[in-house]
N, C-alpha and C. Protein backbone atom coordinates (compact mmCIF):
# COMPACT_ATOMS: atom_id res chain seq x y z
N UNK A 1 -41.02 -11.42 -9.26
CA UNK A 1 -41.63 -10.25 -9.90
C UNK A 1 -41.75 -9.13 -8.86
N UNK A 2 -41.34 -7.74 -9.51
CA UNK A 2 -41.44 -6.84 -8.12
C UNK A 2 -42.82 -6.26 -7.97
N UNK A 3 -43.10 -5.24 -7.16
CA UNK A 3 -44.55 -4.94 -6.70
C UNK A 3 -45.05 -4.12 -7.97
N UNK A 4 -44.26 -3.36 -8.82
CA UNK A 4 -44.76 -2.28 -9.27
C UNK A 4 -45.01 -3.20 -10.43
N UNK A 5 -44.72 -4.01 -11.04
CA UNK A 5 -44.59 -5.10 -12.30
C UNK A 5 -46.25 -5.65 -12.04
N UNK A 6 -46.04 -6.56 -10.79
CA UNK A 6 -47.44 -7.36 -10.87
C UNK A 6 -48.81 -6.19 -10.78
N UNK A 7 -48.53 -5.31 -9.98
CA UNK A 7 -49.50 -4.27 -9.45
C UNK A 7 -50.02 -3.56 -11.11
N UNK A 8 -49.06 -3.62 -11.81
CA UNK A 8 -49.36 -3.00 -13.58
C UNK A 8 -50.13 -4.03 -13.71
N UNK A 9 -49.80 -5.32 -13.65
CA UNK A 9 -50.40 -6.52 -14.63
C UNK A 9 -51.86 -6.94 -14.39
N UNK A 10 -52.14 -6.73 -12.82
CA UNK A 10 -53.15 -6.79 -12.36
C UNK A 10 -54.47 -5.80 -12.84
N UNK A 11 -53.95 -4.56 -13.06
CA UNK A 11 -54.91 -3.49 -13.44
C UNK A 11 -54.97 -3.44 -14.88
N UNK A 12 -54.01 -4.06 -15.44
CA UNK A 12 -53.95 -4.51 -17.24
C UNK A 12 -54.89 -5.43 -17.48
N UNK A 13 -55.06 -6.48 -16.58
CA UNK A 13 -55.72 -7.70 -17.00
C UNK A 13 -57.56 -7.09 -16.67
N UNK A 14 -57.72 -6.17 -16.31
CA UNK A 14 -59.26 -5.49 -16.17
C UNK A 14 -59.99 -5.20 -17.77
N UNK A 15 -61.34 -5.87 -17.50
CA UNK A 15 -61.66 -5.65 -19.07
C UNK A 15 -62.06 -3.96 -19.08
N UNK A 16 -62.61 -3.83 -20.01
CA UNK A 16 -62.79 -2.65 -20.45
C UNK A 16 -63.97 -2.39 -19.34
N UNK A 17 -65.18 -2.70 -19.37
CA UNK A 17 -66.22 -3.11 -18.64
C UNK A 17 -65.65 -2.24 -17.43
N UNK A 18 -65.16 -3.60 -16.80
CA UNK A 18 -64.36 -3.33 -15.53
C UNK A 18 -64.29 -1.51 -15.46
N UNK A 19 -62.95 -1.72 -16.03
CA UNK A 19 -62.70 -0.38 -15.98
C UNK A 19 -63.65 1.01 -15.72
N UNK A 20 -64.69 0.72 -17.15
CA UNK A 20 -65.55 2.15 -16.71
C UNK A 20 -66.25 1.72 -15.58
N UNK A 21 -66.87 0.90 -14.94
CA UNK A 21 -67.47 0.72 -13.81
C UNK A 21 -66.40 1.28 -12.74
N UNK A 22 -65.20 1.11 -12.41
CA UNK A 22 -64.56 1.76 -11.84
C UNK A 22 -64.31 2.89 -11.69
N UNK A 23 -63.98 3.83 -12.90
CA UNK A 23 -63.74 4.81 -12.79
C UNK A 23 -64.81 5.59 -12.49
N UNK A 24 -66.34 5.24 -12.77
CA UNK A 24 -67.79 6.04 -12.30
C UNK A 24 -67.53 5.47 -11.10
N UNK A 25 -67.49 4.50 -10.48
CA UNK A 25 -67.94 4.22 -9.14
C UNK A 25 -66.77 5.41 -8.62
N UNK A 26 -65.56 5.34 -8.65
CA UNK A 26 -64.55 5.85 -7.85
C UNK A 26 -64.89 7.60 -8.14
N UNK A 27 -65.18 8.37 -9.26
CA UNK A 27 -65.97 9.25 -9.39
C UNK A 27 -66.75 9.82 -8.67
N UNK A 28 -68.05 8.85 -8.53
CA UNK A 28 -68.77 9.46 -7.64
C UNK A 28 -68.51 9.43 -6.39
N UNK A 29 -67.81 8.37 -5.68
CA UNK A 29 -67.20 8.91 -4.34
C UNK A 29 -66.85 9.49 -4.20
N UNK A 30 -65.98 10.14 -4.96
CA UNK A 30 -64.97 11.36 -4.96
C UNK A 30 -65.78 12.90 -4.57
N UNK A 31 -66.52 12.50 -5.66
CA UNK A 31 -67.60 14.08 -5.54
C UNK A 31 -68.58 13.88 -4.84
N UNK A 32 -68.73 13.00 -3.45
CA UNK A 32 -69.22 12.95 -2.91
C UNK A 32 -68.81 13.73 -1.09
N UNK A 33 -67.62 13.01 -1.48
CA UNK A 33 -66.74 13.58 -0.46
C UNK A 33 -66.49 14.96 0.04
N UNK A 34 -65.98 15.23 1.66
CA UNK A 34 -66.02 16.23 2.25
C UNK A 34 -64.68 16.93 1.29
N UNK A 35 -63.93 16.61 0.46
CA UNK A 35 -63.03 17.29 -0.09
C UNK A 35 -63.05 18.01 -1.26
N UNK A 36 -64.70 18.05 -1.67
CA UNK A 36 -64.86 18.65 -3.33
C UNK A 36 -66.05 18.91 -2.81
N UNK A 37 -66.81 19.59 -1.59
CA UNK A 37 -67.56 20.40 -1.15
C UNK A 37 -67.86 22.02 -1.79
N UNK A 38 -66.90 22.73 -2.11
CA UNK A 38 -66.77 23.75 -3.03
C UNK A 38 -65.68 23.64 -3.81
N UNK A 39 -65.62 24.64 -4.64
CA UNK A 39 -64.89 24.90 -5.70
C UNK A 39 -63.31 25.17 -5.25
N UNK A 40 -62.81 24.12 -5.87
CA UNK A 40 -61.58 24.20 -5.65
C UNK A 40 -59.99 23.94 -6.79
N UNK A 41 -59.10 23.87 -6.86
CA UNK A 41 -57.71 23.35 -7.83
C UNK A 41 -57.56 22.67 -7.44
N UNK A 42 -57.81 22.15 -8.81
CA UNK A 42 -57.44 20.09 -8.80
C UNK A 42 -56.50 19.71 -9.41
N UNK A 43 -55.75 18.89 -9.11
CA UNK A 43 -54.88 18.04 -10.09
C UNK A 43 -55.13 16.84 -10.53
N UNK A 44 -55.36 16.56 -11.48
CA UNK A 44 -55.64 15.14 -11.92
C UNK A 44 -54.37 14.87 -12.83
N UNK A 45 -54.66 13.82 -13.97
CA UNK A 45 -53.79 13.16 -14.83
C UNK A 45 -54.37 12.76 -16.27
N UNK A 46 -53.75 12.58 -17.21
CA UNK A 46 -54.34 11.45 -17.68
C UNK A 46 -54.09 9.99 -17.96
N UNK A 47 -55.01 9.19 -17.69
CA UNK A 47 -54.59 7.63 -17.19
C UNK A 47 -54.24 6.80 -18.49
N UNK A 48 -53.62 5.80 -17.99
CA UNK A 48 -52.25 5.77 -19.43
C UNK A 48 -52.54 3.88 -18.34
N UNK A 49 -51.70 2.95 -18.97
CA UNK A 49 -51.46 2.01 -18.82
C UNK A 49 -52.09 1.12 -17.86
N UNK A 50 -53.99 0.92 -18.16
CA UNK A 50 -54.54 0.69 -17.19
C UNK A 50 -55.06 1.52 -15.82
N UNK A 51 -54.55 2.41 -15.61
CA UNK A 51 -54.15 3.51 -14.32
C UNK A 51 -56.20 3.43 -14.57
N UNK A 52 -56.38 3.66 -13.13
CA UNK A 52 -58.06 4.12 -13.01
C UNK A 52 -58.13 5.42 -14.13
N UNK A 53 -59.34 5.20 -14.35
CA UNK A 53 -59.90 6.59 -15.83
C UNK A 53 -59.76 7.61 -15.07
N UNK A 54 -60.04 8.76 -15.65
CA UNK A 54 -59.90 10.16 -14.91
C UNK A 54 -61.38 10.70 -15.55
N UNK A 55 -61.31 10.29 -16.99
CA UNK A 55 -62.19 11.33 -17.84
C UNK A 55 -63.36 11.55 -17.33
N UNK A 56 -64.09 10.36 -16.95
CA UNK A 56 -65.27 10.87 -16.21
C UNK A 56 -65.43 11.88 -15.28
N UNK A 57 -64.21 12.04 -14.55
CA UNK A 57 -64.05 13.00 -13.23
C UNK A 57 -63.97 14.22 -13.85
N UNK A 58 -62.61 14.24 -14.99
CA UNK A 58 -62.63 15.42 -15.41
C UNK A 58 -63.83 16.32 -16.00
N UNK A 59 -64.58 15.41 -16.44
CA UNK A 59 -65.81 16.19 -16.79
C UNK A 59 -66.90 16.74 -15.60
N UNK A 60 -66.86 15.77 -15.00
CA UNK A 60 -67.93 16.22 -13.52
C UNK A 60 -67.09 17.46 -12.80
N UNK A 61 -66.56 17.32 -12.96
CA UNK A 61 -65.33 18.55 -11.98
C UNK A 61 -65.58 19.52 -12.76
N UNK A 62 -65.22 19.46 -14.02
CA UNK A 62 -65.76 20.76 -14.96
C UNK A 62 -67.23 21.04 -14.45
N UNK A 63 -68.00 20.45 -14.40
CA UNK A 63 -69.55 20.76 -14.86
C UNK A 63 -69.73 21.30 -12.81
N UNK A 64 -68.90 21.31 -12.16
CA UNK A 64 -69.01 21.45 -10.73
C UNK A 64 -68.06 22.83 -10.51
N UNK A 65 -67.41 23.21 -11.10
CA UNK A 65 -66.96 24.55 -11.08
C UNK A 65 -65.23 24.88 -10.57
N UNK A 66 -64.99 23.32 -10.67
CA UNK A 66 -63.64 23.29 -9.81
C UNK A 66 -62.55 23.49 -11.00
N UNK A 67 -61.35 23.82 -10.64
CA UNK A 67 -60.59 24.14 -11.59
C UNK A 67 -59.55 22.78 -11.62
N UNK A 68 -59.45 22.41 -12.98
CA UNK A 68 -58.61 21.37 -13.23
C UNK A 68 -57.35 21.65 -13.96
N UNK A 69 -56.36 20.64 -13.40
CA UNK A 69 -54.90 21.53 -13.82
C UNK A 69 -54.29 20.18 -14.01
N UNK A 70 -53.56 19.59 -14.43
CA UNK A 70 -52.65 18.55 -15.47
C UNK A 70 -51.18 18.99 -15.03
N UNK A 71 -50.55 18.03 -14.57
CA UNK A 71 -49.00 18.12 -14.88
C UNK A 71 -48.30 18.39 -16.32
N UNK A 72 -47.15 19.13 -16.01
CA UNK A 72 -46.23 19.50 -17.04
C UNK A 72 -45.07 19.43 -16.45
N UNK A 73 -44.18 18.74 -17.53
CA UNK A 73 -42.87 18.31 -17.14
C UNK A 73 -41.73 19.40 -17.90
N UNK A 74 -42.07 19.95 -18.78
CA UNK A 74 -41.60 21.51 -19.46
C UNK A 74 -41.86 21.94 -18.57
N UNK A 75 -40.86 23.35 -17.44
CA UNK A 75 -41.91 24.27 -17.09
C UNK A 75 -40.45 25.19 -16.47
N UNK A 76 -40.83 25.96 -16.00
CA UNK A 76 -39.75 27.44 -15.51
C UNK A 76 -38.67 26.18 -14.83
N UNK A 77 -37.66 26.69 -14.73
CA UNK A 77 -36.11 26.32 -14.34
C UNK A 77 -36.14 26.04 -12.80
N UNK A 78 -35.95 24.84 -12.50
CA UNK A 78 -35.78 24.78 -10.97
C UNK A 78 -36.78 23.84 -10.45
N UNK A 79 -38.09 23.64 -11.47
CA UNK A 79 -39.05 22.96 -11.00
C UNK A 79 -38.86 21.46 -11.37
N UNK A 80 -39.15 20.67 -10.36
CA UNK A 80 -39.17 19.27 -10.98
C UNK A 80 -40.53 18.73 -11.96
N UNK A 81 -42.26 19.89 -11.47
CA UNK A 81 -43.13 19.20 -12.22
C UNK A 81 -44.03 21.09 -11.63
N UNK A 82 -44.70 20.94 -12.66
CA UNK A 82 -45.60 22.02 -12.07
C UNK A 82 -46.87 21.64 -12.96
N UNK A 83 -48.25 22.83 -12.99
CA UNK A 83 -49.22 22.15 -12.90
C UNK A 83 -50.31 23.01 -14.02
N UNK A 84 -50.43 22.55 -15.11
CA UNK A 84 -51.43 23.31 -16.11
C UNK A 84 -52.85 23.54 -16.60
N UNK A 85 -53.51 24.77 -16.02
CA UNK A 85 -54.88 24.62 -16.25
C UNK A 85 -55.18 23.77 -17.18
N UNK A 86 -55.99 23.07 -17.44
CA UNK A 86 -56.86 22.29 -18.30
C UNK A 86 -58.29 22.54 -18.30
N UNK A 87 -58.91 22.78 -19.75
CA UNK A 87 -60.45 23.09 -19.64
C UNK A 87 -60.83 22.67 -21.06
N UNK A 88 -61.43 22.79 -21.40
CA UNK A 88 -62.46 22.09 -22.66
C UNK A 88 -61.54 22.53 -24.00
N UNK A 89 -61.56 23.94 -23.15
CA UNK A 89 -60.51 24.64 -24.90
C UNK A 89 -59.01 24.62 -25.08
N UNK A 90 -58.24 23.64 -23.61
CA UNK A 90 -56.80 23.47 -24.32
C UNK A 90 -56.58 22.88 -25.02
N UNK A 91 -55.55 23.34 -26.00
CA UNK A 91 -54.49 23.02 -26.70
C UNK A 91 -53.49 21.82 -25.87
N UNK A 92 -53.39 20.42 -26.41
CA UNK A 92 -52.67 19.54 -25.83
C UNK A 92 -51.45 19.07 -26.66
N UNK A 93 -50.00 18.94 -26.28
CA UNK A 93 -49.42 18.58 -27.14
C UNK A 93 -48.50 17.39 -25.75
N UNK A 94 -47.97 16.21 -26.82
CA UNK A 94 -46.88 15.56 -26.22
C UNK A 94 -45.96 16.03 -25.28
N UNK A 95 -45.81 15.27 -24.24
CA UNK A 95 -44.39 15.41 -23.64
C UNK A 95 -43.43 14.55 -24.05
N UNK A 96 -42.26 14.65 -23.15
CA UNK A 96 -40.96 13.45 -23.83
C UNK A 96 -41.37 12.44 -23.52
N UNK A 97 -42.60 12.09 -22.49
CA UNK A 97 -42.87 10.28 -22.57
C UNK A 97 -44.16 10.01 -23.45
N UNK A 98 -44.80 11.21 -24.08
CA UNK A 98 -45.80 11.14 -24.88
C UNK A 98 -47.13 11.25 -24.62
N UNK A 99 -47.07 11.97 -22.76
CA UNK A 99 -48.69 12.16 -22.17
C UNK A 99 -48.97 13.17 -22.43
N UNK A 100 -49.76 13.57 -23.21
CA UNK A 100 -50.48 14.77 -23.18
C UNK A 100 -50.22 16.22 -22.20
N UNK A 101 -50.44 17.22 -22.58
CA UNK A 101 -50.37 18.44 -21.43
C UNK A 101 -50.11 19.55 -22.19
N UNK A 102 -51.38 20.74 -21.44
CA UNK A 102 -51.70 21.58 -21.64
C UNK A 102 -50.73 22.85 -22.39
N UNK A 103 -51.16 23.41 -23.19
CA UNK A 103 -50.02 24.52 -24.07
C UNK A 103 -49.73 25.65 -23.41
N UNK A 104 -49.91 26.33 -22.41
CA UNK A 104 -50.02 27.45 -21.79
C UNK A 104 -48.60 28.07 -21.69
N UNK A 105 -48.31 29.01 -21.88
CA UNK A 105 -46.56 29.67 -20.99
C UNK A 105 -46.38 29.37 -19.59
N UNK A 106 -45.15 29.08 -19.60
CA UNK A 106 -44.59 28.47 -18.26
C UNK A 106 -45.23 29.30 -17.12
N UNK A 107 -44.98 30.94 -17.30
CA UNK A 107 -45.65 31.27 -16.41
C UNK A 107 -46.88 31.87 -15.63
N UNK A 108 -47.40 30.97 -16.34
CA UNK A 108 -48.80 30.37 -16.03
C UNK A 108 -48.85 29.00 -15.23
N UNK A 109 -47.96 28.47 -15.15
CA UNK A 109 -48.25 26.82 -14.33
C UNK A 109 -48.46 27.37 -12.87
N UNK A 110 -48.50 26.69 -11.92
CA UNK A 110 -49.16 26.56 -10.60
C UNK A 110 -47.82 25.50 -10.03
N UNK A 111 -47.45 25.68 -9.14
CA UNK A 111 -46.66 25.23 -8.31
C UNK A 111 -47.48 23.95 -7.17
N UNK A 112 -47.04 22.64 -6.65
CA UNK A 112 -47.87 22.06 -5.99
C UNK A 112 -48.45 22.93 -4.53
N UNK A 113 -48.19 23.84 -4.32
CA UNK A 113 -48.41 24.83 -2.92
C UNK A 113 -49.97 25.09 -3.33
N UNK A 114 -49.75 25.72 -4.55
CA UNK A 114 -51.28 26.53 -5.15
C UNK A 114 -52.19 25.67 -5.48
N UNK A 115 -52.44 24.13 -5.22
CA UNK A 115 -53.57 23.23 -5.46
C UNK A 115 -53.81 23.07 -4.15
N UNK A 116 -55.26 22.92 -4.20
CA UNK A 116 -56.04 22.12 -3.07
C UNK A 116 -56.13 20.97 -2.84
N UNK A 117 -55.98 20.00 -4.02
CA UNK A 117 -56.07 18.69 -4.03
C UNK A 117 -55.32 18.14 -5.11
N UNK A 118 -54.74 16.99 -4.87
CA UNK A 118 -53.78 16.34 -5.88
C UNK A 118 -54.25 15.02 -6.07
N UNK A 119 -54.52 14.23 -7.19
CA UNK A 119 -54.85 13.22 -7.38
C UNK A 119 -53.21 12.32 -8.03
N UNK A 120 -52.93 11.30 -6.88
CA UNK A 120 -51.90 10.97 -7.57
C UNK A 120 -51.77 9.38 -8.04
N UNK A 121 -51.18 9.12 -9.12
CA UNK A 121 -51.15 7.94 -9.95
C UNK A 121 -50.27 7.16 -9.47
N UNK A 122 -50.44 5.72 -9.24
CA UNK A 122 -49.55 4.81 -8.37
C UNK A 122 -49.79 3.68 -9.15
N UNK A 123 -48.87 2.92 -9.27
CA UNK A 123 -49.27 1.39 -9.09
C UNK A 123 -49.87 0.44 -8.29
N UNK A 124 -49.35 0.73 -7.03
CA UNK A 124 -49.65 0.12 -5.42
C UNK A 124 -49.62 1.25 -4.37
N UNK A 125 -50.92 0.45 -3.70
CA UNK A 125 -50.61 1.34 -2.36
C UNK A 125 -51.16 0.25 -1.47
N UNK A 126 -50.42 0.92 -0.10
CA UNK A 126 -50.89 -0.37 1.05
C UNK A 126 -51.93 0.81 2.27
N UNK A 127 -52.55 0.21 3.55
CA UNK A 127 -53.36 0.84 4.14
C UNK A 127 -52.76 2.02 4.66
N UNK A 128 -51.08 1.74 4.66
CA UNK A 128 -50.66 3.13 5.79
C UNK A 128 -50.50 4.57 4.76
N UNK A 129 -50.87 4.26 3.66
CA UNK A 129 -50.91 5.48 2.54
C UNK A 129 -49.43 5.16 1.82
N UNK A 130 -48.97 4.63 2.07
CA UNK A 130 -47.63 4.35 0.72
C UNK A 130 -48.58 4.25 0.07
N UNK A 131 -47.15 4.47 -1.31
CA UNK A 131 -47.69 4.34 -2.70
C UNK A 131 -46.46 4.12 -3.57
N UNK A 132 -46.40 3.11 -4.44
CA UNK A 132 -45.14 3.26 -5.31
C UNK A 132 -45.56 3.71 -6.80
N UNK A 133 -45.01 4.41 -7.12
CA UNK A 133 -45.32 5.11 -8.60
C UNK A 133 -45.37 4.47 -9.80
N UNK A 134 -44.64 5.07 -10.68
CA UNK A 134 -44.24 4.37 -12.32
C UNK A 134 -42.97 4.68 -12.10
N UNK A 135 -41.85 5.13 -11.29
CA UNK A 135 -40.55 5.06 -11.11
C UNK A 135 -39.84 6.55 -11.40
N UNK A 136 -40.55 7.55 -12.08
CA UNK A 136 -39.93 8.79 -12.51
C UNK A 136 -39.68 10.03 -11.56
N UNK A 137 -40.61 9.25 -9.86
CA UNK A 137 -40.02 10.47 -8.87
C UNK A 137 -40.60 11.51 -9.28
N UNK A 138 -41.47 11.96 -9.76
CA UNK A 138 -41.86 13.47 -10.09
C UNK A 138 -43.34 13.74 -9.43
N UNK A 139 -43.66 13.10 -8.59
CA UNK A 139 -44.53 13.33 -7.46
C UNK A 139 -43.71 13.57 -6.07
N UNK A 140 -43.26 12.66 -5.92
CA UNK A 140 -42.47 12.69 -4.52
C UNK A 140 -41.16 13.99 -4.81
N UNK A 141 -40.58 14.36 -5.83
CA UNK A 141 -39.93 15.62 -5.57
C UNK A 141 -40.84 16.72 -5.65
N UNK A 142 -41.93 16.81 -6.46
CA UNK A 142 -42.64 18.21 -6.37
C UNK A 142 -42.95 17.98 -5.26
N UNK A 143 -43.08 17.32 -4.29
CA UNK A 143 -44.34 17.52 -2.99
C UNK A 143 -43.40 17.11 -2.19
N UNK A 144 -41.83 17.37 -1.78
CA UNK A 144 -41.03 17.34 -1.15
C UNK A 144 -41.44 18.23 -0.01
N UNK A 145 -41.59 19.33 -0.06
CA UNK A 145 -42.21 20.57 0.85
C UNK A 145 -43.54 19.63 1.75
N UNK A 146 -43.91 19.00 1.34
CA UNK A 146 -45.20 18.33 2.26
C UNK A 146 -44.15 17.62 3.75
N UNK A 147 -43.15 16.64 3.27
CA UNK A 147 -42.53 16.13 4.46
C UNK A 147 -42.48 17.12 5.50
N UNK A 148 -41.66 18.20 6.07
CA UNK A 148 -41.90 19.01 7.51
C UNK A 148 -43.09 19.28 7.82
N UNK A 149 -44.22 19.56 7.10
CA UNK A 149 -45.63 19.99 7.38
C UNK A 149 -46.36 19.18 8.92
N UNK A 150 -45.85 19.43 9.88
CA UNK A 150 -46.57 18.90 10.89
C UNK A 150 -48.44 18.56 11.13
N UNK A 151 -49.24 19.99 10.29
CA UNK A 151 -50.32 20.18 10.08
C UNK A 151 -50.82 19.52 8.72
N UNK A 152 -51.32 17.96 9.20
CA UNK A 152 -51.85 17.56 7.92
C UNK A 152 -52.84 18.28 6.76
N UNK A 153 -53.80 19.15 7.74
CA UNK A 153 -54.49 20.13 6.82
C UNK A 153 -53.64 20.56 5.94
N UNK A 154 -52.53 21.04 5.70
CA UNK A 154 -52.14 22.19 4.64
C UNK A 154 -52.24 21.77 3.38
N UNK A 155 -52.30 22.70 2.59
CA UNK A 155 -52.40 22.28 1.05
C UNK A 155 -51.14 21.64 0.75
N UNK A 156 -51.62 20.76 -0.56
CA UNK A 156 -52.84 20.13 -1.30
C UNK A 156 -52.86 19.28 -0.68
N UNK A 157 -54.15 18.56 -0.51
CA UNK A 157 -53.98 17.01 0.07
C UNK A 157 -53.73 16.32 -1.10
N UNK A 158 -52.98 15.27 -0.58
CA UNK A 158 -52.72 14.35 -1.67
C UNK A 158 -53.45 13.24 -1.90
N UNK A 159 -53.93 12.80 -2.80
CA UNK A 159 -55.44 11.81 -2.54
C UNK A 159 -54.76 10.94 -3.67
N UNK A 160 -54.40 9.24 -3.02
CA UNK A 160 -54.28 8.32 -4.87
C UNK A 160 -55.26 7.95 -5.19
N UNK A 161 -55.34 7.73 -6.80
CA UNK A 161 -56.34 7.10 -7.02
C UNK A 161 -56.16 5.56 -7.91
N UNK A 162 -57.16 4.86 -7.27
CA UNK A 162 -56.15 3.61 -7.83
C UNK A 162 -57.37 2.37 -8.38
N UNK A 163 -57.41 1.45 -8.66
CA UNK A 163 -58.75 0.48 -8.69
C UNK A 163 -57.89 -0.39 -7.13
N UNK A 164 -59.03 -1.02 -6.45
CA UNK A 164 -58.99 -2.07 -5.41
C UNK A 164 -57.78 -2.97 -5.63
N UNK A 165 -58.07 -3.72 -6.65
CA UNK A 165 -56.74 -4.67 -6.69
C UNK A 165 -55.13 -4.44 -6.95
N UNK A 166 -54.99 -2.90 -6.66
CA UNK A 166 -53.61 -2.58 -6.66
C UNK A 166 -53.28 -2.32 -5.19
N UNK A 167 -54.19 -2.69 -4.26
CA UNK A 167 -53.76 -2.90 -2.95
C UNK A 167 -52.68 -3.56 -2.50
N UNK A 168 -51.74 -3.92 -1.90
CA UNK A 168 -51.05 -5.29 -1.71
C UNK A 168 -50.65 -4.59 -0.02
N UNK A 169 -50.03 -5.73 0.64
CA UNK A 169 -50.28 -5.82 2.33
C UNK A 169 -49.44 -4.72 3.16
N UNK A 170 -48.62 -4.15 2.41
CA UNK A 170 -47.11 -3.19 2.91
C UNK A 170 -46.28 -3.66 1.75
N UNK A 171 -45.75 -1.95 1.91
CA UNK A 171 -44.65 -1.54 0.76
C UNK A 171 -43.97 -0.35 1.95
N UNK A 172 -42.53 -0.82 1.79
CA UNK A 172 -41.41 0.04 2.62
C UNK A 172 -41.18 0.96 1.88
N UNK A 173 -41.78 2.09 3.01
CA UNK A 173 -41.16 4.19 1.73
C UNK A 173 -39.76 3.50 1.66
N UNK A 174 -39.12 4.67 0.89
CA UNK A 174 -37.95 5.12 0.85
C UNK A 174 -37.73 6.42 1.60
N UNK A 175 -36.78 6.87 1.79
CA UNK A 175 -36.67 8.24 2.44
C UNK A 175 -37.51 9.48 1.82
N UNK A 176 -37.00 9.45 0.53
CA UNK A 176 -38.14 10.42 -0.16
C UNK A 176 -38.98 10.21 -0.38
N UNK A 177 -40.15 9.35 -0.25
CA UNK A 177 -41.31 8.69 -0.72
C UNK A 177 -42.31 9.79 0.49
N UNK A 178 -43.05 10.36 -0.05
CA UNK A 178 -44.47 11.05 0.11
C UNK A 178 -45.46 10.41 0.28
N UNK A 179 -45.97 10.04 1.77
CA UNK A 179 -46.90 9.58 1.73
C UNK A 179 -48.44 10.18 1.62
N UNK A 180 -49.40 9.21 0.95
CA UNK A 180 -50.83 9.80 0.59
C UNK A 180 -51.54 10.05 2.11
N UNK A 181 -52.41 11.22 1.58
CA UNK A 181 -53.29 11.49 2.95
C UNK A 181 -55.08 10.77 2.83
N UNK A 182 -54.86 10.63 1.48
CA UNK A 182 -56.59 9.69 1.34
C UNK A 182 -56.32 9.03 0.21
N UNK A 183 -57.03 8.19 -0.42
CA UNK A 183 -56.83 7.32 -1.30
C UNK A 183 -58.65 6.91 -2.00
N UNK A 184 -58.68 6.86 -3.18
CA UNK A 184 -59.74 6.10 -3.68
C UNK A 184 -60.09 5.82 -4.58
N UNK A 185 -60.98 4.34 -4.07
CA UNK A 185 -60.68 3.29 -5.54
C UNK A 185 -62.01 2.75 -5.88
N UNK A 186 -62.45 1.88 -6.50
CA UNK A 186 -64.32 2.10 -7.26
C UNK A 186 -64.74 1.60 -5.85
N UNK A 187 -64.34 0.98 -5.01
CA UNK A 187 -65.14 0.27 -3.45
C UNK A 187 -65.02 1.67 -2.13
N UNK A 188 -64.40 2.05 -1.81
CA UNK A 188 -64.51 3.04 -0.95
C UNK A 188 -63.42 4.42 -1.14
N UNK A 189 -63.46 4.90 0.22
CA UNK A 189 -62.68 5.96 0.32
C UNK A 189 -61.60 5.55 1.40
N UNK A 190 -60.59 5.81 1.45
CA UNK A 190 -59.68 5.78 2.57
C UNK A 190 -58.90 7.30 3.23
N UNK A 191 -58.91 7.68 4.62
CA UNK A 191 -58.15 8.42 4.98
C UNK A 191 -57.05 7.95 6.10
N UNK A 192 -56.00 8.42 5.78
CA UNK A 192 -54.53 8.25 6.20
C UNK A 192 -54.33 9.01 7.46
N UNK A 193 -54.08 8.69 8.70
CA UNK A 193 -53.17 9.65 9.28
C UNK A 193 -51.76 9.89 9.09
C-alpha cells in the first residue's frame, strides 16, 4: 500500500468525535500562534475526505479580522491555481472535482505572492516538512516561485495542516515538491527550517 493510500485510511478511520476535537484543538493553536498576531490573507480549504476541519478556523479567522481566500482552479490564463476571497456572503459553486469555490471574476483572485499564509492540505507529512498531497500538483506548481527564495521569511508561509496520525517517518520530495515551513495538527505546532 503506498503512503498517500494508508495516510487517507488512517484519517478516514477517525470518528466524528475525533475529528471535531481535532480540528478545535488544531484551531486554537493556530490562533494562538506568532503567525495570526494581526490581520492578515489567509488561505485555507475546504476539507473533503477526512482532511482536518477548517470550519471552525474559518469562522474564528472571520470573527479576528483576517481575510480568508479559498482556491480556484477556473481562473485568468497562465495560472495553475489562484486564490478567492471567501466571507459569509459568497456565492459558492462546484469545481470540475466538485469542491466548492468562491463566484467572484477572475480578476479578482489573488495570486500565491499576495497571501500571508497558506494552509496546505496533505495526506502525509514527515518532520523535515515534506508533504505528499492528493496527487493534482496544484500546490507545488502555484508555489513554484517559493523554491529560489533564499529568505524563508517571504510571503506566504506555507503552514500544513494535518491530524497527528498522518505523520509517517520520511517521505522522499520529488524535484518539484515544495516543502512546508510549519505544520499543525490537534497536538502541537511544528516549525521547519
Amino acid at each position: 500500500m503506498n503512503l498517500r493510500k494508508a495516510c487517507r485510511e488512517k484519517r478516514n478511520q477517525l470518528s466524528l468525535e475525533q475529528q471535531f476535537n481535532h480540528a478545535k484543538n488544531a484551531s486554537h493553536l493556530l490562533l494562538r500562534s506568532n503567525w495570526l498576531q494581526r490581520p492578515k490573507r489567509i488561505a485555507v480549504y475546504f476539507s473533503q475526505d477526512g482532511e482536518l476541519n477548517t470550519e471552525h478556523l474559518i469562522q474564528a479567522l472571520w470573527q479576528r479580522n483576517h481575510q480568508v481566500f479559498l482556491p480556484v482552479l477556473k481562473t485568468l490564463r497562465g495560472r495553475h491555481m489562484a486564490f478567492a476571497e471567501y466571507t459569509p456572503q459568497s456565492e459558492l459553486a462546484p469545481n470540475q472535482f466538485g469542491i466548492l469555490e468562491p463566484q467572484i471574476q477572475n480578476q479578482y483572485h489573488l495570486t500565491g505572492q499576495q497571501l500571508d499564509l497558506v494552509l496546505m492540505p496533505l495526506t502525509c507529512f514527515d518532520l523535515k516538512g515534506n508533504r505528499i498531497g492528493m496527487g493534482g500538483g496544484f500546490y507545488d506548481r502555484t508555489f513554484q516561485f517559493k523554491r529560489g527564495q533564499s529568505d524563508r521569511h517571504n510571503r506566504p508561509k506555507l503552514i500544513g495542516w494535518a491530524h497527528a496520525c498522518q505523520q509517517v517517518e520520511q517521505i522522499l520530495p520529488e524535484a518539484w515538491d515544495i516543502p512546508l515551513e510549519g505544520l499543525v495538527t490537534e497536538e502541537r505546532i511544528y516549525t521547519f527550517k
